[in-house]
Each structure stands twice: as structure tokens, then as C-alpha cells.
Protein backbone atom coordinates (compact mmCIF):
# COMPACT_ATOMS: atom_id res chain seq x y z
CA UNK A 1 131.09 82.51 98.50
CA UNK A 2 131.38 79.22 99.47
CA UNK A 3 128.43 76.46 100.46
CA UNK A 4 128.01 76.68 104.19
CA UNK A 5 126.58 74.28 106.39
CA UNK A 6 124.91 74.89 109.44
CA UNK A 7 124.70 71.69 111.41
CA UNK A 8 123.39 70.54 114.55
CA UNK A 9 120.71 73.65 115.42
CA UNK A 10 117.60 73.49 116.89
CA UNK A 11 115.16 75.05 113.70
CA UNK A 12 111.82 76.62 114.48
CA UNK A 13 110.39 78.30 111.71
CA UNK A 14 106.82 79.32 112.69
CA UNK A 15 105.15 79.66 109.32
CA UNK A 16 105.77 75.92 108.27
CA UNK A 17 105.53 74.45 111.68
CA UNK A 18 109.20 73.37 112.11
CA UNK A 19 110.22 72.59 115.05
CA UNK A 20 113.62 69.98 114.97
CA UNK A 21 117.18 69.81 115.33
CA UNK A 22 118.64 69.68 112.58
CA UNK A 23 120.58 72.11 109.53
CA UNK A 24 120.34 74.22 106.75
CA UNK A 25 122.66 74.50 103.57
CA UNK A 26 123.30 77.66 102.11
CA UNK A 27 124.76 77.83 98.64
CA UNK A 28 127.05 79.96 96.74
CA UNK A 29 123.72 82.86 96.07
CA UNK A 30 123.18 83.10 99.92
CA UNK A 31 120.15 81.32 99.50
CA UNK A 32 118.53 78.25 101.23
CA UNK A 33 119.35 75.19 100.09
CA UNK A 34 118.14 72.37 102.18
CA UNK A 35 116.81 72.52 105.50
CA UNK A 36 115.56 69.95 108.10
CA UNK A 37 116.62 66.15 110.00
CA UNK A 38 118.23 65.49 106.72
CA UNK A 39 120.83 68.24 106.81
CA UNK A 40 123.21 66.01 109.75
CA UNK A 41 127.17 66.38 110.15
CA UNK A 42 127.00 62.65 108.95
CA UNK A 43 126.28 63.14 105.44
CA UNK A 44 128.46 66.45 104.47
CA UNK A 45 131.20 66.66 102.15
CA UNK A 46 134.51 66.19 103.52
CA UNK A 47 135.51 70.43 102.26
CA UNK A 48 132.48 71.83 103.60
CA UNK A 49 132.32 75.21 105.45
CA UNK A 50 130.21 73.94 108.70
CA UNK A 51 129.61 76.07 111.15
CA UNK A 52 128.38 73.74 114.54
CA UNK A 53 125.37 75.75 116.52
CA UNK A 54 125.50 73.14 119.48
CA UNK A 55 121.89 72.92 119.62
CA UNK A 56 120.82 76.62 119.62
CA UNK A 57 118.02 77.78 118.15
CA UNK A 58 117.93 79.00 114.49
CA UNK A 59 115.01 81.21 113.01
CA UNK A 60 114.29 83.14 110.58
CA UNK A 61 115.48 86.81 110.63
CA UNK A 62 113.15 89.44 112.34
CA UNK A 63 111.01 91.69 110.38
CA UNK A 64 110.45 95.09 112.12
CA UNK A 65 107.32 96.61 110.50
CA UNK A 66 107.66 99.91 112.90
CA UNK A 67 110.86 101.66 112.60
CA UNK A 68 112.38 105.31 112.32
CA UNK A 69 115.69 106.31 111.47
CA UNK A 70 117.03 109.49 111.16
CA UNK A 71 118.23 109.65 107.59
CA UNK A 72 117.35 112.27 105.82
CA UNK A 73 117.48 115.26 108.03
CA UNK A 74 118.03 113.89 111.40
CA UNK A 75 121.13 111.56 111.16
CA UNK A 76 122.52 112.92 114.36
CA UNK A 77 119.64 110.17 115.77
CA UNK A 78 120.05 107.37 114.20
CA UNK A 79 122.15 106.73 110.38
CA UNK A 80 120.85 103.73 107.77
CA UNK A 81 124.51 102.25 109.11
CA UNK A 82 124.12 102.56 112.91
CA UNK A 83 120.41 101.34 112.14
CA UNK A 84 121.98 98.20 110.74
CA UNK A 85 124.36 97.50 113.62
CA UNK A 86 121.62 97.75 116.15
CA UNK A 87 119.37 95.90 114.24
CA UNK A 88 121.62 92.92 113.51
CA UNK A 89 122.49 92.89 116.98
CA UNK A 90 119.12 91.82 117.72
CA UNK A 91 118.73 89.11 114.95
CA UNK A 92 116.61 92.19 112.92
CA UNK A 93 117.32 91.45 108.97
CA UNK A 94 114.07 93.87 107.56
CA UNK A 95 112.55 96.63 109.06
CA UNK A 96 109.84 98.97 107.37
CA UNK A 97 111.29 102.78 107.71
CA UNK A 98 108.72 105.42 108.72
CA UNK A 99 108.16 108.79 106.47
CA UNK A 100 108.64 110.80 109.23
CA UNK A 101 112.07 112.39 108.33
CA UNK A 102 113.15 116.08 107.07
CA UNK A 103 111.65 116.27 103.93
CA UNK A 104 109.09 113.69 104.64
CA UNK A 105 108.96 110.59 102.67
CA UNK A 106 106.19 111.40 99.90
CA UNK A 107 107.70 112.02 96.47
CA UNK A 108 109.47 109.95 93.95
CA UNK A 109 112.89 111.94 94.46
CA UNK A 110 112.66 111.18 98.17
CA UNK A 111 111.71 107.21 97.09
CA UNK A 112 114.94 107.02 95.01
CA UNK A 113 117.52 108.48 97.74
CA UNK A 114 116.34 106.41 100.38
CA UNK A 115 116.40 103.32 98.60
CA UNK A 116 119.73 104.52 97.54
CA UNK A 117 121.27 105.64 101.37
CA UNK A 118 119.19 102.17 102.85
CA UNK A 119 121.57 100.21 99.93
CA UNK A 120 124.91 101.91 100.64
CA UNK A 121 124.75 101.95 104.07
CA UNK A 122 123.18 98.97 105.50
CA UNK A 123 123.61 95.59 105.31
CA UNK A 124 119.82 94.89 106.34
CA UNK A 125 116.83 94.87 104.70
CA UNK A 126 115.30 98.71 104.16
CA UNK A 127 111.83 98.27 102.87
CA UNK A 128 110.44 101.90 102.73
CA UNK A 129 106.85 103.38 103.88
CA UNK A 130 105.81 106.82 102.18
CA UNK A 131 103.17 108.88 104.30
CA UNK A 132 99.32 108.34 103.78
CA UNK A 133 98.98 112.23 102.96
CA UNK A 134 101.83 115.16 101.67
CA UNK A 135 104.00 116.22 104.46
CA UNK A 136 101.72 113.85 106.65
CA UNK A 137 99.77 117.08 107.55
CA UNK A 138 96.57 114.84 107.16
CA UNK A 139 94.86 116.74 104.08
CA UNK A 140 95.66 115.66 100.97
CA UNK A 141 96.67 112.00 100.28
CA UNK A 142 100.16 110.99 98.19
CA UNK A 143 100.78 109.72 94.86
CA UNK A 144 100.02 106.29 95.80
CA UNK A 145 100.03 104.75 92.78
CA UNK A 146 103.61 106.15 91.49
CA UNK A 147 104.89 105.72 94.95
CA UNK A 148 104.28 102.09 94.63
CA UNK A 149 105.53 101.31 91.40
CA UNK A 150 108.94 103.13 93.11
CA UNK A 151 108.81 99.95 95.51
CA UNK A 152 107.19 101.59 98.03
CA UNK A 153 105.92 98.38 100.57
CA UNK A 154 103.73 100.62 102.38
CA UNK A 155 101.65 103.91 103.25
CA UNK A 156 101.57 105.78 106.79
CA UNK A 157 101.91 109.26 108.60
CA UNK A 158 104.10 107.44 111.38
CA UNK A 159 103.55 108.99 114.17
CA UNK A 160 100.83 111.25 113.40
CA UNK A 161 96.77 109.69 112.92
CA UNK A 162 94.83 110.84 109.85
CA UNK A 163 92.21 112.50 111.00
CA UNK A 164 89.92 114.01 108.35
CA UNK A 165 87.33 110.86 108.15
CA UNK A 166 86.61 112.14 104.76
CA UNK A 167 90.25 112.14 104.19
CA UNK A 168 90.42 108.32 105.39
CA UNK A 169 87.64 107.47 103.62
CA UNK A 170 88.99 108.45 100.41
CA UNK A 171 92.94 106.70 101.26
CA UNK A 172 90.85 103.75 101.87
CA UNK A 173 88.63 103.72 98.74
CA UNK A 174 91.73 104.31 96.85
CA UNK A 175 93.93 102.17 98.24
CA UNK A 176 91.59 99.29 97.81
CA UNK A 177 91.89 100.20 93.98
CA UNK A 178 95.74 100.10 94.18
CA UNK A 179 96.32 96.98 96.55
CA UNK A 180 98.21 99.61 98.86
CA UNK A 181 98.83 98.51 102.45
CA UNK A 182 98.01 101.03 104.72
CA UNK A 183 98.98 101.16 108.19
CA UNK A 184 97.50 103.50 110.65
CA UNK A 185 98.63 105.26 113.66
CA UNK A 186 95.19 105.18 116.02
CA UNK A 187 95.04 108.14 118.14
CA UNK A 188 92.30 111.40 118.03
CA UNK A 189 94.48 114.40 118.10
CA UNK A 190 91.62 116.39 120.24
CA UNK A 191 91.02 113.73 123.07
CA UNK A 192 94.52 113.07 123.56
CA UNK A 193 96.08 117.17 122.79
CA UNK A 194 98.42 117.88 125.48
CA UNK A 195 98.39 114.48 127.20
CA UNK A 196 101.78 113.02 128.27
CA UNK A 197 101.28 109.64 130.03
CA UNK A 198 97.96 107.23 130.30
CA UNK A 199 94.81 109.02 131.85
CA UNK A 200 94.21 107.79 135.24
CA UNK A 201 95.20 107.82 138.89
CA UNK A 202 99.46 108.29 138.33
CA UNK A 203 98.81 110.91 135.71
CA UNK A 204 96.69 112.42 138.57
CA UNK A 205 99.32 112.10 141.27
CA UNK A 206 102.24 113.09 139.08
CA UNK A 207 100.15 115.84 137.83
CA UNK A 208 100.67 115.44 134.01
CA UNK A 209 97.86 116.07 131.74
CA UNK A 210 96.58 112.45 130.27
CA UNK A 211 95.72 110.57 127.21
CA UNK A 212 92.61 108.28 127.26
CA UNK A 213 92.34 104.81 125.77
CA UNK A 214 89.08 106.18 124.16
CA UNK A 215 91.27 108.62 122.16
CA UNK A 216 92.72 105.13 120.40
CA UNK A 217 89.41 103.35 120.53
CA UNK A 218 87.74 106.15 118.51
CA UNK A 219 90.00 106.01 115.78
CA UNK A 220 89.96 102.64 115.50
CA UNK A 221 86.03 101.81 115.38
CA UNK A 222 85.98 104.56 113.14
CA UNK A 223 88.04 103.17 110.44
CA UNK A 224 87.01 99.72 110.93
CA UNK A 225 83.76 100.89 109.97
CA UNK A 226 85.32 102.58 106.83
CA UNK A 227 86.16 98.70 105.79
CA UNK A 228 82.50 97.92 105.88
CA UNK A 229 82.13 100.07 102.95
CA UNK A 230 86.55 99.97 101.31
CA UNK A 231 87.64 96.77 100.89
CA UNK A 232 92.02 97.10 101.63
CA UNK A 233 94.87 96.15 103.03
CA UNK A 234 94.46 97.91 106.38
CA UNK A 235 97.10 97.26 109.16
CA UNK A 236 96.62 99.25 112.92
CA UNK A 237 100.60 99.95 113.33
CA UNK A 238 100.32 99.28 117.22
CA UNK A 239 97.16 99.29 120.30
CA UNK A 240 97.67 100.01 123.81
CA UNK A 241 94.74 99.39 125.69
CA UNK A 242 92.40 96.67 126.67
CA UNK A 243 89.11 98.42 125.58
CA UNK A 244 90.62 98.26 121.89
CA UNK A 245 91.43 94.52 121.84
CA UNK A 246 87.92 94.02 122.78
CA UNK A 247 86.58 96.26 119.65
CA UNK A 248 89.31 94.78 117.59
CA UNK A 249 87.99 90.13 119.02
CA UNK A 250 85.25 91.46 117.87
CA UNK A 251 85.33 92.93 114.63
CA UNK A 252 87.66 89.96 113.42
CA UNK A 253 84.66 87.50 114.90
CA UNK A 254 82.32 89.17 112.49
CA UNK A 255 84.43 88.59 109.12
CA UNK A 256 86.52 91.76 109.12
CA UNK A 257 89.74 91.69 107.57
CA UNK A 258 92.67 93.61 109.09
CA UNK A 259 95.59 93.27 111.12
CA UNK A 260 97.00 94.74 114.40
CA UNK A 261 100.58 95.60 116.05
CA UNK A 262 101.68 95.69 119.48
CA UNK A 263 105.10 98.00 120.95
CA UNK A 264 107.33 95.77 122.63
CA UNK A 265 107.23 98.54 125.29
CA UNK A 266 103.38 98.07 125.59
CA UNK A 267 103.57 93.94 126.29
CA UNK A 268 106.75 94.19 128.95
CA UNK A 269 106.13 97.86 130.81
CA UNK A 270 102.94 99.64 132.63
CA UNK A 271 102.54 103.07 133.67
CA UNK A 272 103.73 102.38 137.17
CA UNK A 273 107.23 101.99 135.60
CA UNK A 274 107.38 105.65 134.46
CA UNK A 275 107.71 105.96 138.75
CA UNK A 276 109.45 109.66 138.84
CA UNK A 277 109.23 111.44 135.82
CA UNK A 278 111.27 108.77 133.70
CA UNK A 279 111.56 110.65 130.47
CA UNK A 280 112.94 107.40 128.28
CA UNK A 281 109.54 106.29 129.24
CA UNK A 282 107.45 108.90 127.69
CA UNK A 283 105.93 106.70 124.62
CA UNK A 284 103.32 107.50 122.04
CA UNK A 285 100.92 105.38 122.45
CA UNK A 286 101.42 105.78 126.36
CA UNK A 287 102.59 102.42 128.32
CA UNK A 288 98.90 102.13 130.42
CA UNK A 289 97.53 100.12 133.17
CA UNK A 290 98.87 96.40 134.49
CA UNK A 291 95.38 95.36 133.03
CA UNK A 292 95.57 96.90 129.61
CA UNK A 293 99.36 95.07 129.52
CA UNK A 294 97.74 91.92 130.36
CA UNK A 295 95.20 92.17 127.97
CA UNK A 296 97.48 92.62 125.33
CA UNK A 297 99.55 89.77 125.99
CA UNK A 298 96.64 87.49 125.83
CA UNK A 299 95.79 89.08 122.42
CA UNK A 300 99.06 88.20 120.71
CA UNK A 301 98.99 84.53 122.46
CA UNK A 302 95.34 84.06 120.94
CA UNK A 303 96.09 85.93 117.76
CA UNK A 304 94.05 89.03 117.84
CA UNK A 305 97.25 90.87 117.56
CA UNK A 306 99.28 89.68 115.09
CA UNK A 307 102.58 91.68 115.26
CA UNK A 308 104.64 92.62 117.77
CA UNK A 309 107.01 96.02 116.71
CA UNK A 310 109.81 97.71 118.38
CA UNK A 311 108.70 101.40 117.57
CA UNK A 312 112.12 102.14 117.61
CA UNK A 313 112.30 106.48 117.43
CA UNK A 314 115.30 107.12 118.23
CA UNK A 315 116.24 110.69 120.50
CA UNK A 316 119.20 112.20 121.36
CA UNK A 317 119.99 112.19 125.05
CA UNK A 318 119.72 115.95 125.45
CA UNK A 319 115.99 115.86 123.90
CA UNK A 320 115.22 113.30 126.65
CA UNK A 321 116.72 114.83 129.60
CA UNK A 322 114.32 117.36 130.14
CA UNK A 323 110.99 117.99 132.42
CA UNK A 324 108.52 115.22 131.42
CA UNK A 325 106.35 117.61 129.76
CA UNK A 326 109.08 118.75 127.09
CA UNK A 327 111.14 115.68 126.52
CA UNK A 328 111.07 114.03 123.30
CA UNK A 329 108.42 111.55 122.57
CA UNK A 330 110.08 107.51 122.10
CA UNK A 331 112.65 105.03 122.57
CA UNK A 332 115.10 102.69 120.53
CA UNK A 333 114.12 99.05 120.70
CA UNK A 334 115.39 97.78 117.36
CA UNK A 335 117.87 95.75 119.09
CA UNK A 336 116.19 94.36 122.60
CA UNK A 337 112.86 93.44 120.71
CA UNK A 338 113.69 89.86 120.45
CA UNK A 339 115.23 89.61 123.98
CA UNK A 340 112.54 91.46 125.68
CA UNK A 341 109.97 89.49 123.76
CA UNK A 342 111.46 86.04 125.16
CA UNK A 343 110.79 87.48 128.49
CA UNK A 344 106.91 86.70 127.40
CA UNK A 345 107.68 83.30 126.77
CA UNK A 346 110.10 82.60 129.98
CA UNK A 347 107.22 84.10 132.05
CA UNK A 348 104.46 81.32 129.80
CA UNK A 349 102.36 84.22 129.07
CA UNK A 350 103.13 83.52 124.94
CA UNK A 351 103.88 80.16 123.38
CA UNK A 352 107.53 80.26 121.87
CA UNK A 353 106.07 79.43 118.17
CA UNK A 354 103.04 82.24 118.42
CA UNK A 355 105.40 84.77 119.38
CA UNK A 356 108.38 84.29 117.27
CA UNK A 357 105.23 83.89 114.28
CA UNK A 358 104.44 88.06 115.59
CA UNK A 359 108.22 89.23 114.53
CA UNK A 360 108.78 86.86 111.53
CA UNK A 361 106.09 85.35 109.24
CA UNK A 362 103.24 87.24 110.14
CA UNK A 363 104.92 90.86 109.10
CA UNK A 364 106.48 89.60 106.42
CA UNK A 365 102.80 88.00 105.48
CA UNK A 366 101.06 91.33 105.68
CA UNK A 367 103.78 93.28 103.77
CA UNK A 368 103.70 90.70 101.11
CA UNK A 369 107.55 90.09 101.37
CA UNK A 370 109.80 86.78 100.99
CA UNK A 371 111.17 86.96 104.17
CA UNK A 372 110.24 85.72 107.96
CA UNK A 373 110.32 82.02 106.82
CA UNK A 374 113.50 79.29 106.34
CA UNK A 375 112.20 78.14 103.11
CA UNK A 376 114.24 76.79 99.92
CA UNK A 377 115.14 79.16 97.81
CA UNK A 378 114.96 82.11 99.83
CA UNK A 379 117.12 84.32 100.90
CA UNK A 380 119.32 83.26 104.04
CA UNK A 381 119.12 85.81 106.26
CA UNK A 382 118.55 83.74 109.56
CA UNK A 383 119.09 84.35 113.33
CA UNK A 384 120.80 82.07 115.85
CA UNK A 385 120.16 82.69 119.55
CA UNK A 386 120.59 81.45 123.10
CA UNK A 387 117.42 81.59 124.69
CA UNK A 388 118.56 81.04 128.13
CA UNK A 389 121.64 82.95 128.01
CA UNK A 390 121.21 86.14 130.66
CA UNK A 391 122.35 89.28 130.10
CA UNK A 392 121.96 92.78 131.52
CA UNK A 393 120.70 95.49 129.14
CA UNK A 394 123.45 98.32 129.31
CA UNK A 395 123.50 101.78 127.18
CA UNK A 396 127.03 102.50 126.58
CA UNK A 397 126.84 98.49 124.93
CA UNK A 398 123.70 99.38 122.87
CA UNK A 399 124.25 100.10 119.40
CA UNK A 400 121.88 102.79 118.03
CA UNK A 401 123.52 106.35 117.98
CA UNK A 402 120.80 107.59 120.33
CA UNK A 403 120.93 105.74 123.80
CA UNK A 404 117.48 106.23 124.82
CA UNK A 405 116.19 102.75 126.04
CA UNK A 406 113.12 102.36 128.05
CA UNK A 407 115.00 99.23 130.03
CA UNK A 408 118.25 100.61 130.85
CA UNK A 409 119.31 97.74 133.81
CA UNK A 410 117.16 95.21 133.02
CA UNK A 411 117.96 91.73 133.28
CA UNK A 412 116.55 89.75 130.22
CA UNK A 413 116.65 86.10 129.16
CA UNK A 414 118.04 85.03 125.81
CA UNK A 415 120.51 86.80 123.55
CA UNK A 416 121.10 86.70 119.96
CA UNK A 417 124.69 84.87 118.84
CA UNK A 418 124.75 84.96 115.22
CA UNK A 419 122.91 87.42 112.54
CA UNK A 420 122.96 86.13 108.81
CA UNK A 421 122.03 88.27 106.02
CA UNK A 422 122.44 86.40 102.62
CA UNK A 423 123.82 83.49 103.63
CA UNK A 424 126.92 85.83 105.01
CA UNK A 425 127.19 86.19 108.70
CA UNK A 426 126.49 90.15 109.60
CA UNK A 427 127.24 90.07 113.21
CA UNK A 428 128.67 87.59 115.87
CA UNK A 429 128.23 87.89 119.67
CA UNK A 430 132.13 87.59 121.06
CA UNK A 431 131.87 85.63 124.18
């Protein structure tokens, strides 16, 4: 591969506080070279591969630290390689994989074929989580410390909330012994146990059995308090709700060390956008009040929350089509997360560098990665994208196998033009 040069871009890179126009040199590894003022069309060698981004921006590719995908057992979802299209489509270039496939991620064979599919099949990043307990039925925790040496970034039951506290307290004793990240799905199975949408007056009119914020609150104080007395790496996958930012200001205030996702679907919809029984709206956690949205927002912009996810769970369109009450549970996002996160910023509710700091640096921070960051030496995988250009979010031009997107028809500001991974380019918007 040849040097390229990528001249004339406007280069925001959160975690080092760039913010110029400028370039960046990638050499003949697909790694960064040079960046900054210094990299001009004036100074290049007469044979170089430029590539002119006419003032666009350039970051760093997204990390995605929530994301399912169907392989093994349920490739009819979502495949490692239709995973990759959608997620370079949205300037994605690493996402974290959840367990919760058929077998479930939790032994060394299962370790070795995923890394092997997420290799052959996709040109993105796969960095692999292995559930917090066998078969993530919540009773007995996994191999951590074999798991890990397999290159396993992180531990998690996905969708499901451990619930045993003696359980948690001994995955959190232990994986402050092994440096293991865990990451935590808050939610009490008994509070919210046949709930479908946010408790409150439309799950009262609609007639659909709720889920209560307390059901995530409770979790949450209740492992926070486990850190008083385990020391780890302890990450709350995503919150919905305003009463659990308030328990989360304030156990960072007193010295606790932790960190905290958001859904996409949490920051940009309510509960009044489920209106009539919109199935590709049924989320776990539940999109809740106007408040509870707000309140969120202002916790990534002030850095409570520190990630922002797409919880992309892919579902066929038959599973979804069904009464409320038995349609399958998520949505893809993988693809619209940047896009629909810009929305944030056009709207001055989150400062451009804070939130593009929630999908790059800070994820790739907490999982301890080289990634989310345009520094020398690392690997180019980079993201180029017009935030003004508008666009109208349509299924049949989505991506992902399964077509199940909470925001079928919505206009959105911003669109993603080029996808690097390596220093080669992975995807290019045709205009």
C-alpha cells in the first residue's frame, strides 16, 4: 500500500484537544504518520496518493461498546459481514460483541471461533465480551481468568442483570483480582417481570404492563455499594432514567470510580414516540419520560455519562411485527449512531467535542484499547463526515440484515462520507 495523504480536513480528535484544518499521512502499515497544520497540500511530494476532504471533518473511528450480532446461532439477524457493512456505514471501526448468542459466549472454544468468524468476515474491529456467569443464567460466574488471557476485552450477561448480590459480590471481588472490566446490564428482574414500556400514564392508557425506573435504580445503588467494599473496573452498559443520573452525580462526587453508557435511542426518543403500539420501539431499557431524556442529555454534556452506545440487537421483521406484548425486544442502530447523535449537537444540547469524546476516546479509554484517538503510530482507522449534509433515514437503504430501526423516516443532520480501517478506505458514500 502506498503513503496516502489526506489534505485539507477539518481534524477534531477529542482526546488530545484537536481541533484544526489540516491532514494526516498514512504510511505503507496503515498507520498514522503525521497529523496536524503541518500536513498542507503545499509541502507533499509530487507522487503522492492525496485524497482532498474539502474541509470536512475527520475523526477518529467510532467505538461501539454495546453491540449484538447474530453469529453463532442466529445469523439469519445479523452476520460478522453484514455487521461490518452497517457499521462502516456509520463511521463504526470497533464494536464490543455481546455473549448473548446460541451457545453463549463463555468458554475458550467459543473465544477461539468468534475471534476466528469476527477475522474472516469483517473488516472492522471485533473485540469480544464473554458473559459475567455460564450460560448468563446468573449463578455461577465464568472462567474469567482463562477467558482473558483468550483476549477477551470484557465480561457481561448482555441483556440479562446479575441478580444474585452474592453472586455480584463475588464477580466483583474477583474481578478486581484479575483487572477484568465488567459491564453491567441494571435492571431487577422482579420489579420490572412482565413490563413492556416505561411505568406511567401511556403504559396506563395503552394498557401494557410497565417497568419502573426504580427497577434500574435498585440495581445500580446496589452494586455501587459493592465498590465500597471491590475495588474494579465496573462499567453500567447503559441508564434510562433521571432518578439514576442523580444516584450515579452523586456517587462520582464522593470518589467512586466507575463509568456509565447511554442508548442512542434513550438521548433522541421518549415514550410518547412509541404512539400506537410501535413494536421497533419496544427497547430494553424502555425509552421513558421527556424529563428522564432531558436529564440524560445533560449527563453526557457534563460528563456523568461517559458513553453513548447504539445497543444495536438486531430482529427479524417477522419477530417485530407482532402485538406489542410478544414482539421481540430491540433495534439496530450500529449505523445511525453517529448521525442521530449529531442531532444533539445541531439542537446545542451537547458540545460537538464532549459528544464525539462519548463514541471515540472515552470507550476506547475504559476498554483499555488503542483506538478512538488520531495519534502517531496508531492504527488509521478514521471517519470523514459531513455534518450538515441531510438525509432521510430509509430501511430498504440500511445495511444490517434485520431492518428494524426505531427512526424509520426521520430526517437527520450529518452523514458519514468516508470509513477508513487501516489506512485503507472500507466504505465511500456515492453521491
Amino acid at each position: 500500500m502506498k503513503e496516502k495523504y489526506l489534505t485539507n480536513a477539518r481534524i477534531i480528535d477529542p482526546k488530545n484537544q484537536i481541533d484544526e484544518i489540516g491532514g494526516l499521512i498514512i504510511d505503507t502499515k496503515g498507520l498514522i504518520k503525521a497529523i496536524g497544520k503541518k500536513v498542507a497540500n503545499g509541502n507533499l511530494p509530487a507522487d503522492a496518493e492525496r485524497i482532498d476532504l474539502k474541509k470536512q471533518i475527520l475523526i477518529p473511528g467510532i467505538v461501539d461498546m454495546r453491540v449484538f450480532v447474530g453469529e453463532p446461532g442466529y445469523e439469519y439477524k445479523e452476520s460478522f459481514r453484514t455487521l461490518s457493512d452497517a457499521a462502516l456505514s456509520g463511521g463504526v471501526t470497533s464494536v464490543v460483541s455481546m455473549p448473548n448468542t446460541s451457545p453463549v459466549i463463555d468458554s475458550v472454544s467459543m473465544v477461539d471461533f468468534l475471534k476466528r468468524r469476527g477475522r474472516d468476515k469483517s473488516k472492522i474491529n471485533i473485540f469480544p465480551s464473554a458473559s459475567l456467569t455460564k450460560n448468563t443464567d446468573g449463578k455461577q460466574m465464568t472462567e474469567f481468568g482463562l477467558l482473558k488471557r483468550k483476549g477477551i476485552i470484557a465480561f457481561t450477561d448482555g441483556v440479562k442483570t446479575v441478580q444474585d448480590p452474592q453472586v455480584m459480590s463475588r464477580i466483583m471481588n474477583f474481578a478486581g483480582q484479575s483487572e477484568s472490566l465488567i459491564i453491567q446490564h441494571a435492571e431487577d428482574n422482579i420489579l420490572s417481570d412482565g413490563g413492556l414500556i416505561n411505568d406511567g400514564e401511556i403504559s396506563t392508557r395503552l394498557g401494557l404492563k410497565g417497568i419502573p425506573s426504580l427497577a434500574e435504580k435498585i440495581i445500580v445503588e446496589r452494586d455501587l455499594s459493592f465498590l465500597e467494599e471491590y475495588f474494579c473496573r465496573y462499567h453500567i452498559s447503559q441508564i434510562s432514567s433521571a432518578k439514576t443520573v442523580s444516584v450515579i452525580k452523586k456517587a462520582k462526587e464522593e470518589g467512586k470510580i466507575f463509568t456509565v453508557g447511554v442508548s442512542i435511542n434513550n438521548l433522541s426518543l421518549n415514550e410518547n414516540d412509541i404512539g400506537d403500539f410501535k413494536t421497533f420501539l419496544k427497547l430494553s431499557p424502555p425509552l421513558r419520560t421527556e424529563n428522564d431524556r432531558q436529564s440524560l442529555v445533560e449527563a453526557v454534556n457534563s460528563g456523568v455519562i461517559d458513553v453513548i452506545v447504539s445497543d444495536h440487537k438486531p430482529q427479524d421483521e417477522e419477530s417485530k411485527r407482532l402485538t406489542f406484548s410478544q414482539a421481540a425486544t430491540g433495534a439496530i442502530g450500529v449505523e445511525t449512531l453517529l448521525p442521530l447523535a449529531l442531532e444533539l449537537f445541531h439542537n446545542k444540547s451537547i458540545k460537538l467535542n464532549k459528544l464525539l469524546a462519548s463514541v471515540t476516546s472515552n470507550p476506547a479509554k475504559i476498554l483499555g484499547i488503542d483506538k478512538g484517538t488520531l495519534e502517531v503510530g496508531n492504527d488509521a482507522d478514521l471517519c470523514v463526515i459531513d455534518i450538515n449534509k441531510p438525509w432521510i433515514v430509509k430501511q430498504s437503504e440500511l445495511k444490517s440484515k434485520s431492518k428494524n430501526t426505531p427512526i424509520e423516516n426521520r430526517k437527520l443532520q450529518g452523514q458519514v462520507l468516508k470509513t477508513f480501517i487501516k489506512g485503507e478506505i472500507a466504505y465511500e458514500r456515492i453521491l
